[in-house]
N, C-alpha and C. Protein backbone atom coordinates (compact mmCIF):
# COMPACT_ATOMS: atom_id res chain seq x y z
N UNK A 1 -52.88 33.12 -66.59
CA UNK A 1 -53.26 34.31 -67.33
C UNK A 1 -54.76 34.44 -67.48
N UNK A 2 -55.33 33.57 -67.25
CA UNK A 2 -57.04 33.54 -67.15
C UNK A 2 -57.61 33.88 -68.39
N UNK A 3 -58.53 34.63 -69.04
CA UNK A 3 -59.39 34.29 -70.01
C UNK A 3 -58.49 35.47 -71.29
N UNK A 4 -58.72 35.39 -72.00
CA UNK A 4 -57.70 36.46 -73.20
C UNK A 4 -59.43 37.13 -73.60
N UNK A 5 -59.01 38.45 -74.04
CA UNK A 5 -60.26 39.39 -74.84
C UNK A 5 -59.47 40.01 -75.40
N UNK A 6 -59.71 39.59 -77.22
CA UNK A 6 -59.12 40.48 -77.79
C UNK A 6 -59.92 41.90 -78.09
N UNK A 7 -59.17 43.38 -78.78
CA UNK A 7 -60.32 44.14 -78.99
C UNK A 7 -59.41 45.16 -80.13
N UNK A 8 -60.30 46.12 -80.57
CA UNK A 8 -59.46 46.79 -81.52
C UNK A 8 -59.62 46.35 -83.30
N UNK A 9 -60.07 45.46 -83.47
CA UNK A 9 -60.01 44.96 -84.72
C UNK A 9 -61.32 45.79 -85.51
N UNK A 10 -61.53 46.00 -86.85
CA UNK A 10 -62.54 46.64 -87.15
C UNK A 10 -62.34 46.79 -89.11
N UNK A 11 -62.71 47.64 -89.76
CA UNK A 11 -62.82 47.68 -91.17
C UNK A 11 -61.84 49.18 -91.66
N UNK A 12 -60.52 49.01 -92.51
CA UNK A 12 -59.75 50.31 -91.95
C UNK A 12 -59.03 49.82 -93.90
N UNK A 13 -59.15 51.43 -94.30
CA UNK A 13 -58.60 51.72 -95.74
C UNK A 13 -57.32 51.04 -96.00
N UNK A 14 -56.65 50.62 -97.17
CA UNK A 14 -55.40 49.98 -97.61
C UNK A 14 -54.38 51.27 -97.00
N UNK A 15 -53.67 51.17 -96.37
CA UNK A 15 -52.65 51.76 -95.84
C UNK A 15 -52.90 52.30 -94.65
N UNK A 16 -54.10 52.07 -94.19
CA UNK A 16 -54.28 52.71 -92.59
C UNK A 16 -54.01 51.77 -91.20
N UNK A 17 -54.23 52.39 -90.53
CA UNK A 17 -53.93 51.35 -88.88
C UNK A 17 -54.85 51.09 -88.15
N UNK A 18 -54.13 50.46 -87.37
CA UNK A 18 -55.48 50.08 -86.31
C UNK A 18 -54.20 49.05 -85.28
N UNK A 19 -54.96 49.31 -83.89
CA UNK A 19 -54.03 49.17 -82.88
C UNK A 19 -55.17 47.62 -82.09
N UNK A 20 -54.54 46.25 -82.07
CA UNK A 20 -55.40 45.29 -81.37
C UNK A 20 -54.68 45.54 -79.96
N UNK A 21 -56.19 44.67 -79.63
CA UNK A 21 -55.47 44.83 -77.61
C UNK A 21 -55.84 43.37 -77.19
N UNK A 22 -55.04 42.89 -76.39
CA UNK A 22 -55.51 41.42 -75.65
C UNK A 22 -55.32 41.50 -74.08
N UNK A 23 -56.19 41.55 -73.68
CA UNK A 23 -56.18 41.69 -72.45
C UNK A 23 -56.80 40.82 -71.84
N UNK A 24 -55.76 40.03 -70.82
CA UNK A 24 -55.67 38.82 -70.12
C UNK A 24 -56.67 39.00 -68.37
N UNK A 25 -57.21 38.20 -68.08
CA UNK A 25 -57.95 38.44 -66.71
C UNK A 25 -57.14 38.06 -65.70
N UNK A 26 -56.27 37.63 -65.53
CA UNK A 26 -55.25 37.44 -64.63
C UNK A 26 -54.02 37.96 -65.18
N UNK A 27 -52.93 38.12 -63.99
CA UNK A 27 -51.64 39.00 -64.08
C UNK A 27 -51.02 38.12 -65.13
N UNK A 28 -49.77 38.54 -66.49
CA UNK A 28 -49.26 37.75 -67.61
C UNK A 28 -47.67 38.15 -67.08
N UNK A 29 -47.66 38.35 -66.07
CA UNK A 29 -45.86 38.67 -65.47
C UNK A 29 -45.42 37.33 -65.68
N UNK A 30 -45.56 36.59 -65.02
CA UNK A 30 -45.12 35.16 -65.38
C UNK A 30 -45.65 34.49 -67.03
N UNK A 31 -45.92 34.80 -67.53
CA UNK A 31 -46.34 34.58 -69.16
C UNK A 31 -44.71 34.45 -70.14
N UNK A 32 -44.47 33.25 -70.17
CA UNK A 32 -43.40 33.54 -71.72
C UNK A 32 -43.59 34.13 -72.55
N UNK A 33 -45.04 33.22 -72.86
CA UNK A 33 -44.98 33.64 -74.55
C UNK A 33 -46.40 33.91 -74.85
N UNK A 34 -46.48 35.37 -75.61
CA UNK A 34 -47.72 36.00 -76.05
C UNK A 34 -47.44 35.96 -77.24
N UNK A 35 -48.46 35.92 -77.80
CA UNK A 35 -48.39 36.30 -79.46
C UNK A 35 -49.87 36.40 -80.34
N UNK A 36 -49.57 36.79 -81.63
CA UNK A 36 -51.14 36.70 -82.41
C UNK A 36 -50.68 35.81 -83.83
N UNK A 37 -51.94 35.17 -83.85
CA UNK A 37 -52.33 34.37 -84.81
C UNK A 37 -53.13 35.24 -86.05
N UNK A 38 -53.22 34.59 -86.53
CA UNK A 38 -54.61 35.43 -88.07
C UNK A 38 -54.75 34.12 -88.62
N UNK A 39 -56.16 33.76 -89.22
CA UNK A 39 -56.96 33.17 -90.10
C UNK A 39 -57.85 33.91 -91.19
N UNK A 40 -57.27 33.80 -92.44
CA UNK A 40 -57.84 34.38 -93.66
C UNK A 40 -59.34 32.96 -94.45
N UNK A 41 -60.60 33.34 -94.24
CA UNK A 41 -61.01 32.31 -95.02
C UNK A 41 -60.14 31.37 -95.95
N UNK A 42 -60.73 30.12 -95.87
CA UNK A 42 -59.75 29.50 -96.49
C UNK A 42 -58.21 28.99 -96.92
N UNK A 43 -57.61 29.91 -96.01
CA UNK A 43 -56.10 30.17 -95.37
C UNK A 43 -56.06 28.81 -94.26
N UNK A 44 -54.66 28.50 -94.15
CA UNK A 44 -54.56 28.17 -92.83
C UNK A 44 -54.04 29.59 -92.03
N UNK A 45 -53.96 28.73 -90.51
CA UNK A 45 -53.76 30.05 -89.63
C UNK A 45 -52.46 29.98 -89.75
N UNK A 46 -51.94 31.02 -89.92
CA UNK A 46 -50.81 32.13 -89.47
C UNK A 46 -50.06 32.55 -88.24
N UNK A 47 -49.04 32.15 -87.94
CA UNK A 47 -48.56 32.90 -86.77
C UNK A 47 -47.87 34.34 -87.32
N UNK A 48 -48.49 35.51 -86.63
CA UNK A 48 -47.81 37.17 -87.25
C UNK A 48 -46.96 37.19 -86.16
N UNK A 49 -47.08 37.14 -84.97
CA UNK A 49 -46.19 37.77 -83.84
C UNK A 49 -46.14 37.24 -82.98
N UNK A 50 -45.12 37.13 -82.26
CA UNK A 50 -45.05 36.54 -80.37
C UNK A 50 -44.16 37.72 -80.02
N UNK A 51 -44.15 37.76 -78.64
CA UNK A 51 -43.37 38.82 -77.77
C UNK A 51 -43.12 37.81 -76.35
N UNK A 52 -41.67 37.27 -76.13
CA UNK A 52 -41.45 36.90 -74.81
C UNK A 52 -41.44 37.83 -73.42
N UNK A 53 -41.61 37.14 -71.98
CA UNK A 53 -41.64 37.98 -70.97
C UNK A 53 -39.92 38.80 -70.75
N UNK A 54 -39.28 38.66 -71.98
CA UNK A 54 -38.18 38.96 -71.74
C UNK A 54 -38.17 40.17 -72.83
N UNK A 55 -38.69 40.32 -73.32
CA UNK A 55 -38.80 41.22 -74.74
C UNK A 55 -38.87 40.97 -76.31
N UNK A 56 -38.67 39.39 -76.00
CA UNK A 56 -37.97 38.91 -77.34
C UNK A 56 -38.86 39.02 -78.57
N UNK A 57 -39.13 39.31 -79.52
CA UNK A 57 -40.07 39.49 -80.77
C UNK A 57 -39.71 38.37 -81.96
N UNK A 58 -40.60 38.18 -82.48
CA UNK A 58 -40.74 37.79 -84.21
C UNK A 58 -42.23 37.58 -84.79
N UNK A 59 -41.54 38.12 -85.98
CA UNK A 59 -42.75 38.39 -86.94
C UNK A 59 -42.27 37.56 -87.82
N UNK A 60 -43.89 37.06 -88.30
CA UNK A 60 -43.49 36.77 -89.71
C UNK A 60 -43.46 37.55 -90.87
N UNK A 61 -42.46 37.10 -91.99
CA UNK A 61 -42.15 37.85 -93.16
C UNK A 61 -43.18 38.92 -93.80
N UNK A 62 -44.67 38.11 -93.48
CA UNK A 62 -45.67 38.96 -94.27
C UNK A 62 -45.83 40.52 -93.67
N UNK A 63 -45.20 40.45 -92.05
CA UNK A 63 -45.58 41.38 -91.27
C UNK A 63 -44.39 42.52 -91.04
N UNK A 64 -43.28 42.17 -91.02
CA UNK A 64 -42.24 42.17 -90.30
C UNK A 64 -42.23 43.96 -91.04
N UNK A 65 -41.45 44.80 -90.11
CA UNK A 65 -41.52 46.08 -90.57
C UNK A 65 -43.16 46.98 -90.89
N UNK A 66 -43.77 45.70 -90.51
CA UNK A 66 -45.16 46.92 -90.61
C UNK A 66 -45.74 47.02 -89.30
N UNK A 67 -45.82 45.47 -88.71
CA UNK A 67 -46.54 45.50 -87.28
C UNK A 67 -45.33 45.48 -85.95
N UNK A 68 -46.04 45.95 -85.22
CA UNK A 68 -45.04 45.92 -83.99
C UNK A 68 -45.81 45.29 -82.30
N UNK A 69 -45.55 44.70 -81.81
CA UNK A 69 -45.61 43.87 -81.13
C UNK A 69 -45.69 44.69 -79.75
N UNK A 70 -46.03 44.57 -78.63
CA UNK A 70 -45.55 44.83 -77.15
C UNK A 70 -47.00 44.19 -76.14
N UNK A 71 -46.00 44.26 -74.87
CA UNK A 71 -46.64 43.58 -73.71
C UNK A 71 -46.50 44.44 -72.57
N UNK A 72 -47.82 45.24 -71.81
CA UNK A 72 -47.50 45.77 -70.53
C UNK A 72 -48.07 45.02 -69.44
N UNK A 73 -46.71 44.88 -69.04
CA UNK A 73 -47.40 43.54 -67.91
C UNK A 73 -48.28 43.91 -66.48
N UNK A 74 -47.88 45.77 -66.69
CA UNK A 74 -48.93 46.14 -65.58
C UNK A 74 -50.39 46.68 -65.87
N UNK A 75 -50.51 46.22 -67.13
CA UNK A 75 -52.15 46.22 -67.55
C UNK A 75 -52.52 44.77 -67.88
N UNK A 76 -51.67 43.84 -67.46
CA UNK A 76 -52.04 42.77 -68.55
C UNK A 76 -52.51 42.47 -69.67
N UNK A 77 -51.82 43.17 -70.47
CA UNK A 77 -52.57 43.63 -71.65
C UNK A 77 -51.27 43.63 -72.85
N UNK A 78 -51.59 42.64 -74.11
CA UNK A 78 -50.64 42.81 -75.31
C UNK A 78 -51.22 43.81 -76.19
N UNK A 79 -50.03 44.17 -76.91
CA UNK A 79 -51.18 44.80 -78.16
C UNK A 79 -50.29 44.39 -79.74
N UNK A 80 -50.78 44.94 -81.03
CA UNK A 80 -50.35 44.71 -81.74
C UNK A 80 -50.99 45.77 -82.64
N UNK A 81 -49.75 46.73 -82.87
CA UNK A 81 -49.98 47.58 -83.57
C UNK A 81 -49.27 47.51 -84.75
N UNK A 82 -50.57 47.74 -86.14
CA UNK A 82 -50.29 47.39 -87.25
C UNK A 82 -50.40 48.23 -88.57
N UNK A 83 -49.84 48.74 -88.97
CA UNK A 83 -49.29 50.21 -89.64
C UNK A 83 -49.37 49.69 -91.50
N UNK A 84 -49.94 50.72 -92.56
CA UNK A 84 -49.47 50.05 -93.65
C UNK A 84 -50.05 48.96 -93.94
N UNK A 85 -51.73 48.97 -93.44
CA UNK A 85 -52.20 47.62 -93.72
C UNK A 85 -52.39 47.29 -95.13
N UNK A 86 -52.69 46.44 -95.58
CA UNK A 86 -52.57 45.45 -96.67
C UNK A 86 -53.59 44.97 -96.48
N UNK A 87 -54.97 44.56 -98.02
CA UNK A 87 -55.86 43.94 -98.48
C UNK A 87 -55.35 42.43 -97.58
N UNK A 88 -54.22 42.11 -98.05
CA UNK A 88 -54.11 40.60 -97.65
C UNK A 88 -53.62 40.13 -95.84
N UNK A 89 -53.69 41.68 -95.68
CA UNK A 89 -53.92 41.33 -94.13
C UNK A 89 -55.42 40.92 -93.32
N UNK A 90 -56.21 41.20 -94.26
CA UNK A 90 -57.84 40.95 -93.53
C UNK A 90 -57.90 39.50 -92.80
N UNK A 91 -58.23 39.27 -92.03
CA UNK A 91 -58.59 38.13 -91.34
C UNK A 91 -59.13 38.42 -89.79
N UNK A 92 -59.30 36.95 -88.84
CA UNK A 92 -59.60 36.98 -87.72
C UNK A 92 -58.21 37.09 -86.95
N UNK A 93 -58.22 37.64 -86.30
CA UNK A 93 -56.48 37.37 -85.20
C UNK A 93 -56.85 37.23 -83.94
N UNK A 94 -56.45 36.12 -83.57
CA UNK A 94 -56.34 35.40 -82.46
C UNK A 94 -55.04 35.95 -81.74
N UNK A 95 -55.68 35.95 -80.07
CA UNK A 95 -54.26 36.29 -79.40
C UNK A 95 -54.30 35.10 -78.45
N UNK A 96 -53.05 34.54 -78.05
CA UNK A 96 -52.54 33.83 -77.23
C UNK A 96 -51.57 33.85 -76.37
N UNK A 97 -51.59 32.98 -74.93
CA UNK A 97 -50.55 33.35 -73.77
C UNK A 97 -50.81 31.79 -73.56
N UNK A 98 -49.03 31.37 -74.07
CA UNK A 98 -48.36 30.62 -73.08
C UNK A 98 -47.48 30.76 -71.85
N UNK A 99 -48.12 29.52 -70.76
CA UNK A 99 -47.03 30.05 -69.46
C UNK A 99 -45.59 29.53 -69.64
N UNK A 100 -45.26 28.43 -70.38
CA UNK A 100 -44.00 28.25 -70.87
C UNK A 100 -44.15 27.38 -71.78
N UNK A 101 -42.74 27.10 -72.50
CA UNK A 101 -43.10 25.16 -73.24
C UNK A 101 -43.61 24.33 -72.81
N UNK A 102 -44.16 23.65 -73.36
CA UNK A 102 -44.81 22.42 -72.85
C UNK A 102 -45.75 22.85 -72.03
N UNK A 103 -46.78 23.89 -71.93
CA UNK A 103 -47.74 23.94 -71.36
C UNK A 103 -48.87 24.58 -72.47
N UNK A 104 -50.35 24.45 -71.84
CA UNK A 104 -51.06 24.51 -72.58
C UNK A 104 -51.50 26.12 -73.01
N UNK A 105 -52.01 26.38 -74.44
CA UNK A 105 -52.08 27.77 -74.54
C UNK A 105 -53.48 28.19 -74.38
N UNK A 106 -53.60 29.73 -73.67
CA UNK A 106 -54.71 29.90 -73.64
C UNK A 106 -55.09 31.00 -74.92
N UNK A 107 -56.44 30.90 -75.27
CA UNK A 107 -56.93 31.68 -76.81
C UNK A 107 -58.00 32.44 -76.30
N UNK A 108 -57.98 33.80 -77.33
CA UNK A 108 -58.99 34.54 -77.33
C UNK A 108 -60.33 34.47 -78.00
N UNK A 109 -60.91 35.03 -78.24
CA UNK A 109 -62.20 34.88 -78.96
C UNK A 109 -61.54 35.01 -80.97
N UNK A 110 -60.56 35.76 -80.77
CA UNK A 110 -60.75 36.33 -82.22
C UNK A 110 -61.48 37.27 -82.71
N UNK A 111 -60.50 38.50 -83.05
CA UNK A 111 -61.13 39.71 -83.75
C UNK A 111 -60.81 39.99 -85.13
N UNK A 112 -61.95 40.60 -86.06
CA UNK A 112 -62.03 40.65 -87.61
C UNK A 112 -61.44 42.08 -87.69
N UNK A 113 -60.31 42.08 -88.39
CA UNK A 113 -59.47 42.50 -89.59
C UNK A 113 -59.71 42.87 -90.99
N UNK A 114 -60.55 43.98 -91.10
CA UNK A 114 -60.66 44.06 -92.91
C UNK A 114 -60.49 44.88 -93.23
N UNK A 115 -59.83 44.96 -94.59
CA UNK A 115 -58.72 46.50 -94.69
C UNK A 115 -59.20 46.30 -96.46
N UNK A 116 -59.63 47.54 -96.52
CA UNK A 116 -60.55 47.41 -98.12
C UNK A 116 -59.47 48.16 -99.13
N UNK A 117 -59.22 47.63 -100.03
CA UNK A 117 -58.29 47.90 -101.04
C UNK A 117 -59.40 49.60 -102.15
């Protein structure tokens, strides 16, 4: 999957959206498992979402019904669109692509998340 760039992240009112993008430098057709992370200062990190090359989704509880997940494998490109944001969603979110279990994951830079109450 070659290098991840996440993009999209930025400073957005309590209840507004904003759409992240991760876009991989090599083809993610063969990719299991994509997903995004978040780190809140002082937080540990968070897993919000994965999306398998099969369709498969999960969110976590904090997210579930607000963000939605997808993968077009002919842009190589995930996104994570996140609706109904929440003060306590602010953080960095990391995106990641594993090529299966037991192999190693590759990470993005991390993009900032701040949603002002």
């Amino acid at each position: 999957q070659g290098q991840l760039v996440e993009s999209g992240g930025g400073l957005v009112q309590s209840g507004g959206s904003l759409r992240l993008s991760c876009a991989a430098s090599q083809t993610i057709f063969a990719v299991v498992y994509m997903g995004w992370y978040r780190q809140a200062p002082g937080k540990e990190r968070e897993l919000v979402a994965q999306i398998t090359g099969g369709g498969t989704t999960y969110y976590s509880d904090s997210v579930k019904g607000r963000f939605t997940i997808s993968r077009d494998n002919t842009k190589n490109t995930m996104y994570l669109q996140m609706n109904s944001l929440k003060a306590e969603d602010t953080a960095v979110y990391y995106c990641y692509a594993q090529l299966n279990l037991g192999t190693t994951r590759s990470w993005g830079q991390g993009t900032q998340v701040t949603v002002s109450s």
